[in-house]
C-alpha atoms as a PDB file:
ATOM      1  CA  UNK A   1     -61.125  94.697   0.122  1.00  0.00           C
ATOM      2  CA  UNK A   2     -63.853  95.254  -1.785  1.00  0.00           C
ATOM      3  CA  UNK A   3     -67.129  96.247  -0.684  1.00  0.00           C
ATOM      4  CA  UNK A   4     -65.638  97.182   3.414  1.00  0.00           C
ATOM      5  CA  UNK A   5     -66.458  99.991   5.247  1.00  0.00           C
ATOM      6  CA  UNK A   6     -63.406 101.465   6.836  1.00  0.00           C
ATOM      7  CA  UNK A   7     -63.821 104.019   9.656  1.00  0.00           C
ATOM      8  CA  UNK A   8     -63.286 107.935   9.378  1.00  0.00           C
ATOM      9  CA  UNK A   9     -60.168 108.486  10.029  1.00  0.00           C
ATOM     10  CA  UNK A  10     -59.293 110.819  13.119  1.00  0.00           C
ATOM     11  CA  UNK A  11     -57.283 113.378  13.315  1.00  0.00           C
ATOM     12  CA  UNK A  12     -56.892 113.816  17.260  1.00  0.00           C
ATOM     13  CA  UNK A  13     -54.154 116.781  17.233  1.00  0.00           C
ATOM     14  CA  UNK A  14     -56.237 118.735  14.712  1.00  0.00           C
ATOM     15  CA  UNK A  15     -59.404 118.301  17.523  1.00  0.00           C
ATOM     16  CA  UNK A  16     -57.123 118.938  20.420  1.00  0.00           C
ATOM     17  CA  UNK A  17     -55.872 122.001  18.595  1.00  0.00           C
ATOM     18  CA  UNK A  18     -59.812 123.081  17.750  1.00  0.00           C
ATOM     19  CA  UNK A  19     -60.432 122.764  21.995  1.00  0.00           C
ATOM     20  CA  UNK A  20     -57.487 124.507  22.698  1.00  0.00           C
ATOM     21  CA  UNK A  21     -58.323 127.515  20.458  1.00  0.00           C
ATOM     22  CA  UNK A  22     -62.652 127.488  21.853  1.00  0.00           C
ATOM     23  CA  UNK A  23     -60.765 127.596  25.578  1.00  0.00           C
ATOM     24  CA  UNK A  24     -59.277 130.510  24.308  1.00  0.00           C
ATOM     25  CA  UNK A  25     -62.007 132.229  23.229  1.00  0.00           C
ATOM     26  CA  UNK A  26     -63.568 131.802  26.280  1.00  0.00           C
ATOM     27  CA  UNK A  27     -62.643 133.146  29.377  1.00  0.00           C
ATOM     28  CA  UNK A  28     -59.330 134.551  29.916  1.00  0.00           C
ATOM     29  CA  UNK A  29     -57.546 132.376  27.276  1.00  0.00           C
ATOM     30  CA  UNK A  30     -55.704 129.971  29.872  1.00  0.00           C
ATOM     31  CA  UNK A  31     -54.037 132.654  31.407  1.00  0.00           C
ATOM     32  CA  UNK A  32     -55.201 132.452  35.602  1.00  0.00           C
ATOM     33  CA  UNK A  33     -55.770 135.246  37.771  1.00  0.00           C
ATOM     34  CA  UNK A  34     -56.580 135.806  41.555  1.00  0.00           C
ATOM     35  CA  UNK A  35     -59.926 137.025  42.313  1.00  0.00           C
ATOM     36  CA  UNK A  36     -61.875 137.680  45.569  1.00  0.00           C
ATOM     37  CA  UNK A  37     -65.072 136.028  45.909  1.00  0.00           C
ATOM     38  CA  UNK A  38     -67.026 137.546  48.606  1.00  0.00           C
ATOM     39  CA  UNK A  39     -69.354 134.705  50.510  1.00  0.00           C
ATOM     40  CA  UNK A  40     -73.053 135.254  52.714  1.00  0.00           C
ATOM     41  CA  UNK A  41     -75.619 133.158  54.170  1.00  0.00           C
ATOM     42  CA  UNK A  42     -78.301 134.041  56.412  1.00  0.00           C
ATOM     43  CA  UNK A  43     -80.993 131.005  56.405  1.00  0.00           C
ATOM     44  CA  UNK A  44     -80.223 126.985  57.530  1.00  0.00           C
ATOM     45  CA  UNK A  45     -76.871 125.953  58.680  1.00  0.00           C
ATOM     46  CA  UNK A  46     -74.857 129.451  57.516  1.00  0.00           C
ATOM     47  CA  UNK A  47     -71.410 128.112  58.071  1.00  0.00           C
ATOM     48  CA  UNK A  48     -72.055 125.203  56.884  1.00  0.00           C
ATOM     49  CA  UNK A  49     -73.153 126.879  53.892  1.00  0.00           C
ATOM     50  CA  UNK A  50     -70.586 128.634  53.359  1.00  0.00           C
ATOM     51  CA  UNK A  51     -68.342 126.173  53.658  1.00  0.00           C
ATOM     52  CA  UNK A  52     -70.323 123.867  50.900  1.00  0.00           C
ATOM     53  CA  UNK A  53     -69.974 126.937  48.537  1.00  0.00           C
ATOM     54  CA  UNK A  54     -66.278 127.281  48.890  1.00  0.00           C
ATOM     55  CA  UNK A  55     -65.657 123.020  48.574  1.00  0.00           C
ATOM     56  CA  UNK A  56     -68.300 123.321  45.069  1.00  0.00           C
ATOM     57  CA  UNK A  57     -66.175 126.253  43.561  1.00  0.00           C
ATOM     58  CA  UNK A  58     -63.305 123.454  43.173  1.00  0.00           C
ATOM     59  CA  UNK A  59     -65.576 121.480  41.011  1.00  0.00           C
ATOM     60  CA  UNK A  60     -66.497 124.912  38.726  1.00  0.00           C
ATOM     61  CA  UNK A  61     -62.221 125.768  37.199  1.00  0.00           C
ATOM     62  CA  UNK A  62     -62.219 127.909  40.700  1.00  0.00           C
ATOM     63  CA  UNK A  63     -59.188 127.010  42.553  1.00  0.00           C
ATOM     64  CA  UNK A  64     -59.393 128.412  45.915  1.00  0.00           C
ATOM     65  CA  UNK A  65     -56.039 129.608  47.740  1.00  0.00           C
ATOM     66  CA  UNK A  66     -57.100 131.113  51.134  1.00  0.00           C
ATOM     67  CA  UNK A  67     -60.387 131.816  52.849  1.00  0.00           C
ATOM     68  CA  UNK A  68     -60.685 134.495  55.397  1.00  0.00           C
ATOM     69  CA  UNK A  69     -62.482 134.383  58.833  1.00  0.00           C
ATOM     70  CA  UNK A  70     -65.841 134.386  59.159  1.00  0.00           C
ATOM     71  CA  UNK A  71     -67.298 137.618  60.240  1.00  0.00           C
ATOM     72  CA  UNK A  72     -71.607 138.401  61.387  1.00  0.00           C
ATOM     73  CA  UNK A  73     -73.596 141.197  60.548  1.00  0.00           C
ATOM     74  CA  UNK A  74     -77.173 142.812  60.461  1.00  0.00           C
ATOM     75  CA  UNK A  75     -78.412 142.522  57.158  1.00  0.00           C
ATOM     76  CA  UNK A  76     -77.701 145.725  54.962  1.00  0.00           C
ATOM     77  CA  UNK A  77     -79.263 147.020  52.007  1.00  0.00           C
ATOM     78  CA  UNK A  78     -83.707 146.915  51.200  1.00  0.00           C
ATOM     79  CA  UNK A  79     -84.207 144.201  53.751  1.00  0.00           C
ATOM     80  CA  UNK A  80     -83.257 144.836  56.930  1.00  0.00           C
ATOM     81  CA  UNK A  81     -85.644 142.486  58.869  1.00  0.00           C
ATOM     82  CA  UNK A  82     -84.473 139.453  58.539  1.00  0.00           C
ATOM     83  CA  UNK A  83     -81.968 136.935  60.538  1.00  0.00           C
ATOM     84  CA  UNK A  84     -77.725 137.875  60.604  1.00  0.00           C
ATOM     85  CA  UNK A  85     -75.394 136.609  58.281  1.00  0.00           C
ATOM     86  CA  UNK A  86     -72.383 135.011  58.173  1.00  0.00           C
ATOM     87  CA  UNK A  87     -69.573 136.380  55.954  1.00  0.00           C
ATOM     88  CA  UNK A  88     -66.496 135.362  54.707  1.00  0.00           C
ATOM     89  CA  UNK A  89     -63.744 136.407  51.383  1.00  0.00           C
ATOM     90  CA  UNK A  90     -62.247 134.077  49.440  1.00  0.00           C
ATOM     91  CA  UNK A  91     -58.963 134.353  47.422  1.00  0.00           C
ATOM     92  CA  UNK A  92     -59.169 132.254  44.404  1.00  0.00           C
ATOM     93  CA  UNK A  93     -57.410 131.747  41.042  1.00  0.00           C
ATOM     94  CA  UNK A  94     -59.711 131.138  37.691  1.00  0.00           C
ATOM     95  CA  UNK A  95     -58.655 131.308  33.970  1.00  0.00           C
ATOM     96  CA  UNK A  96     -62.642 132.303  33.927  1.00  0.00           C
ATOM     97  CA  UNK A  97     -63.598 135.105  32.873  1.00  0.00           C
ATOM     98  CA  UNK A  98     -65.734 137.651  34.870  1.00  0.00           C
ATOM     99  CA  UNK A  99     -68.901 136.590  33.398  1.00  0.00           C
ATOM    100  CA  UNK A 100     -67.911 133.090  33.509  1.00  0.00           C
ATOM    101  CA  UNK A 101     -66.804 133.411  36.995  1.00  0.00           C
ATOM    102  CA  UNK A 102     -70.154 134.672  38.079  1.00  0.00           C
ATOM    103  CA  UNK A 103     -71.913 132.100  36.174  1.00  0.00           C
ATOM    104  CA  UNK A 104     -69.895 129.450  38.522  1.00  0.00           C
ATOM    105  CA  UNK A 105     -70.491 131.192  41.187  1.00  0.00           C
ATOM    106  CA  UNK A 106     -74.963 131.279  40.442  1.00  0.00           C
ATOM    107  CA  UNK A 107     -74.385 127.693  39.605  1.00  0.00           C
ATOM    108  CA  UNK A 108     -73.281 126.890  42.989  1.00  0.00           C
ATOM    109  CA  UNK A 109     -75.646 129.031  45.143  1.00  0.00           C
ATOM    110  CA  UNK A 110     -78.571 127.126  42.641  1.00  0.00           C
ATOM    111  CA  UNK A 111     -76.963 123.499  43.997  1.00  0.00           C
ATOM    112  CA  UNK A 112     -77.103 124.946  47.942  1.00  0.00           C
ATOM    113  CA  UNK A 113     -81.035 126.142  47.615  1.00  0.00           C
ATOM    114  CA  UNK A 114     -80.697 129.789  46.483  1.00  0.00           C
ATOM    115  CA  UNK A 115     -84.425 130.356  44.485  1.00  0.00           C
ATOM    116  CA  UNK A 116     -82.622 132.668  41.198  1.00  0.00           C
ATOM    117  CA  UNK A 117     -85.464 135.193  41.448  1.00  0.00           C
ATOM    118  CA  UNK A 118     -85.787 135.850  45.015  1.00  0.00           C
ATOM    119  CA  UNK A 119     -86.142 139.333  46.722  1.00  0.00           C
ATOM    120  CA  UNK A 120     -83.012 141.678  45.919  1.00  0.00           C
ATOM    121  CA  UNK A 121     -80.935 141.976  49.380  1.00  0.00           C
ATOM    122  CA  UNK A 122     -83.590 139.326  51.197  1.00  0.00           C
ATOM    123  CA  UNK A 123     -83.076 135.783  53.054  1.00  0.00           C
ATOM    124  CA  UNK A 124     -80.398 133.573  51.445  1.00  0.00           C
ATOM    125  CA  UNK A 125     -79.157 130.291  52.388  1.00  0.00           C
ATOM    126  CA  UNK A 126     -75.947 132.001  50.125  1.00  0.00           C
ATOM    127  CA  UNK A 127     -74.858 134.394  48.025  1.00  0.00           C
ATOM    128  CA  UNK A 128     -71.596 134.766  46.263  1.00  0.00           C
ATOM    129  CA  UNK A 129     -70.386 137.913  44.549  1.00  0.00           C
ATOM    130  CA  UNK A 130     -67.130 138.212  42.513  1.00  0.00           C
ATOM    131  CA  UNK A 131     -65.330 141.465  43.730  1.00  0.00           C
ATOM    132  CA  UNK A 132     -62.597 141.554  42.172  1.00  0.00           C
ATOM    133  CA  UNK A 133     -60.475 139.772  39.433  1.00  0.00           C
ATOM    134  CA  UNK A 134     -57.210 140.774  39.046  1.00  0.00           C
ATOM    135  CA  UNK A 135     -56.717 144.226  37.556  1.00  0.00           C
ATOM    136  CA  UNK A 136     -59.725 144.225  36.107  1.00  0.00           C
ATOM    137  CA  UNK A 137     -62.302 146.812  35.572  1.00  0.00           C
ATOM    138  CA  UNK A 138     -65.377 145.504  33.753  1.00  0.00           C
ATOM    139  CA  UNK A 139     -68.414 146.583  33.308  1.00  0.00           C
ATOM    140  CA  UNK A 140     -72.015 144.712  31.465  1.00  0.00           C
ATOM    141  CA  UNK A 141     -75.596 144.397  32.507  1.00  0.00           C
ATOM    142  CA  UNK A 142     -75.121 141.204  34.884  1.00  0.00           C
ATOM    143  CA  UNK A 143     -71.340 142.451  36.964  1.00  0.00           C
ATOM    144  CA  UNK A 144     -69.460 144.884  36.989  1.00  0.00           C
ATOM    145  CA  UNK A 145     -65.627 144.782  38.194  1.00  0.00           C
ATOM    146  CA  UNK A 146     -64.669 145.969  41.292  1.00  0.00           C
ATOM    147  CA  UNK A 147     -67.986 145.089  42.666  1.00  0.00           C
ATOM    148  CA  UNK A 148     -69.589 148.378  43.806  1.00  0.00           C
ATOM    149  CA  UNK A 149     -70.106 147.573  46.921  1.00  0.00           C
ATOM    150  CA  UNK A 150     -66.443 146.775  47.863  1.00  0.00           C
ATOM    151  CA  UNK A 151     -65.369 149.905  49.528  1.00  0.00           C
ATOM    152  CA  UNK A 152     -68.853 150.823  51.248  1.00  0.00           C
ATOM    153  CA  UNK A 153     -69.209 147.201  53.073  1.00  0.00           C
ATOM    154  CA  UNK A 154     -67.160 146.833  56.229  1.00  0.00           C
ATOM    155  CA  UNK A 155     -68.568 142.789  56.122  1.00  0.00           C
ATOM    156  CA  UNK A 156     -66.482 143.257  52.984  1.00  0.00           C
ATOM    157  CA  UNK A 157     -63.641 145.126  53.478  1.00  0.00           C
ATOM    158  CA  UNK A 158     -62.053 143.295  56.543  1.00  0.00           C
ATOM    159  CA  UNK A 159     -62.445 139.945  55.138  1.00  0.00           C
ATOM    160  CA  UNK A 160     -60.710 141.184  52.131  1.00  0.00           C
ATOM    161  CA  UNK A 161     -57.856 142.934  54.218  1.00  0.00           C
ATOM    162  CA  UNK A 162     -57.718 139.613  56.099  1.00  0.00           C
ATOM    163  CA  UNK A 163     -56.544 137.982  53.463  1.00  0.00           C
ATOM    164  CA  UNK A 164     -54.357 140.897  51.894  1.00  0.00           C
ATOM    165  CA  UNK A 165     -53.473 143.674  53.824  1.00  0.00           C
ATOM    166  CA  UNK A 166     -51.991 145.430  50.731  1.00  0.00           C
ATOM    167  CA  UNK A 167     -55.161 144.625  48.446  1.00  0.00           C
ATOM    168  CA  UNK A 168     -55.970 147.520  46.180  1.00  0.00           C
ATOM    169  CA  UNK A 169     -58.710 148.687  43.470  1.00  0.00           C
ATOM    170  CA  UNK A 170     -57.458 148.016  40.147  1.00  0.00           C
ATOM    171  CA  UNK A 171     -56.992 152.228  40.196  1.00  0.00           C
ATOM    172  CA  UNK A 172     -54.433 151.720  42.465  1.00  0.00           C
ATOM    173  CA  UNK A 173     -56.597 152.670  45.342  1.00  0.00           C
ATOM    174  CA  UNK A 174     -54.960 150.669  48.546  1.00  0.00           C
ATOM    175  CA  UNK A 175     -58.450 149.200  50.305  1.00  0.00           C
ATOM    176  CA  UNK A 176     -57.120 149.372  53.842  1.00  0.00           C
ATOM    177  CA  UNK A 177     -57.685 153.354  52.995  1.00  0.00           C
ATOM    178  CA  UNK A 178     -61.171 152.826  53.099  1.00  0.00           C
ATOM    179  CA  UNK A 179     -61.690 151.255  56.271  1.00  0.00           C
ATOM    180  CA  UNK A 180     -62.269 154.130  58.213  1.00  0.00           C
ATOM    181  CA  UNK A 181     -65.367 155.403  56.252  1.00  0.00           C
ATOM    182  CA  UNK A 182     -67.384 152.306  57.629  1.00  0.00           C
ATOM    183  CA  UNK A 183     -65.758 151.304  60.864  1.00  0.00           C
ATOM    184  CA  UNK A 184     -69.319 152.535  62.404  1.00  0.00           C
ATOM    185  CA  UNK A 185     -71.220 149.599  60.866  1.00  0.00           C
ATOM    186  CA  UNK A 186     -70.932 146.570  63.094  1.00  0.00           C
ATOM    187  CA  UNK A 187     -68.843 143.367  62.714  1.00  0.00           C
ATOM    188  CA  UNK A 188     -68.051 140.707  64.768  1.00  0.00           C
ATOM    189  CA  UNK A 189     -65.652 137.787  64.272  1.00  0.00           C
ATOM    190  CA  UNK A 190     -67.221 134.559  64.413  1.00  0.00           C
ATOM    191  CA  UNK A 191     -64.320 131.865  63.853  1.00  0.00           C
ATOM    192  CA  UNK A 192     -63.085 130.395  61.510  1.00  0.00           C
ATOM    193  CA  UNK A 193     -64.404 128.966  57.754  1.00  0.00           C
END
C-alpha cells in the first residue's frame, strides 16, 4: 500500500538473547550460590525488624533457605553505650554477586529506616552484612569476602554454626574451630526468627 507506515519489526529472541547475555555480565552469570547474611537491630521493634529484612530479601533475587535463632548481645565495636541487639544468620541462595548482594542488602535496611550515613557501629533499627558467599574470597573498597568479622564475633559465629555445623572459611578453615576464642563474650538465646 502506498504511502502506510508499517511497524518496526521485532525481533524478540534476538532481545531475549541481548538480556540473557547483560544477566550474565552481571552478577554471577545465573549460576546461584549459598551465602550467609548476618542480621542486627538494636532500635524500635528489633525482631520485628529483623524479620521485615529477611521477608524484603525475597523481593531483591535473595532466596532465603533457613534462618537461625535469634541470639542478644551488648553492642560491640566504637559504640558501646547504646541499647542490645538482636541477632540472627541467614542462609540464602543469590545468582548476585557480592557487590550486588550487598547492594540488596543496603536497599533493604534504607526501606526499614536505616539513615546510610549514620555513626559506624552506632544505633540501628538493622543492619545486614554478607559474610560469606560460597567459596568466595573477595576483596574491594565497599566488602570484602569472608566478612572480617566472622571468626572474632561470637553473635556471629553461633548463628552461623546453627545453621551449619560443618560451615567453613573458603580456606578450608572449619568455623566451629573458632568458637572457643570468643566463648567469653556474652550471648543469650532469645527465640526464634
Amino acid at each position: 500500500m502506498e504511502g502506510s507506515l508499517s511497524a518496526p519489526r521485532l525481533d524478540h529472541g534476538r532481545a531475549q538473547r541481548r538480556l540473557a547475555a547483560l544477566n550474565r555480565d552481571r552478577g554471577l552469570g545465573g549460576k546461584h550460590l549459598t551465602g550467609y547474611l548476618g542480621l542486627g537491630s538494636n532500635e524500635g521493634d528489633r525482631r520485628a525488624n529483623l524479620r521485615a529484612a529477611r521477608d524484603a530479601l525475597g523481593g531483591r533475587g535473595v532466596e532465603v533457605l533457613a534462618a537461625s535463632s535469634v541470639y542478644e548481645t551488648a553492642p560491640q565495636g566504637e559504640v558501646t553505650d547504646q541499647a542490645d541487639f538482636l541477632n540472627a544468620c541467614l542462609r540464602v541462595r543469590t545468582a548476585l554477586g557480592p557487590e550486588e548482594l550487598l547492594d540488596a542488602g543496603k536497599a533493604v535496611e534504607r526501606e526499614l529506616g536505616r539513615e546510610p550515613c549514620g555513626v559506624r557501629h552506632g544505633p540501628r533499627p538493622i543492619d545486614i552484612d554478607v559474610l560469606l558467599l560460597g567459596g568466595l574470597e573477595f576483596r574491594s573498597e565497599r566488602l570484602s569476602l569472608p566478612h572480617p568479622e566472622v571468626t572474632s564475633r561470637r553473635f556471629v559465629l553461633e548463628p552461623l554454626l546453627e545453621l551449619d555445623p560443618k560451615l567453613a572459611l573458603p580456606d578450608g578453615t572449619p568455623l566451629a574451630d573458632q568458637l572457643d576464642a570468643v566463648r567469653d563474650q556474652p550471648v543469650r538465646p532469645a527465640g526464634s526468627l
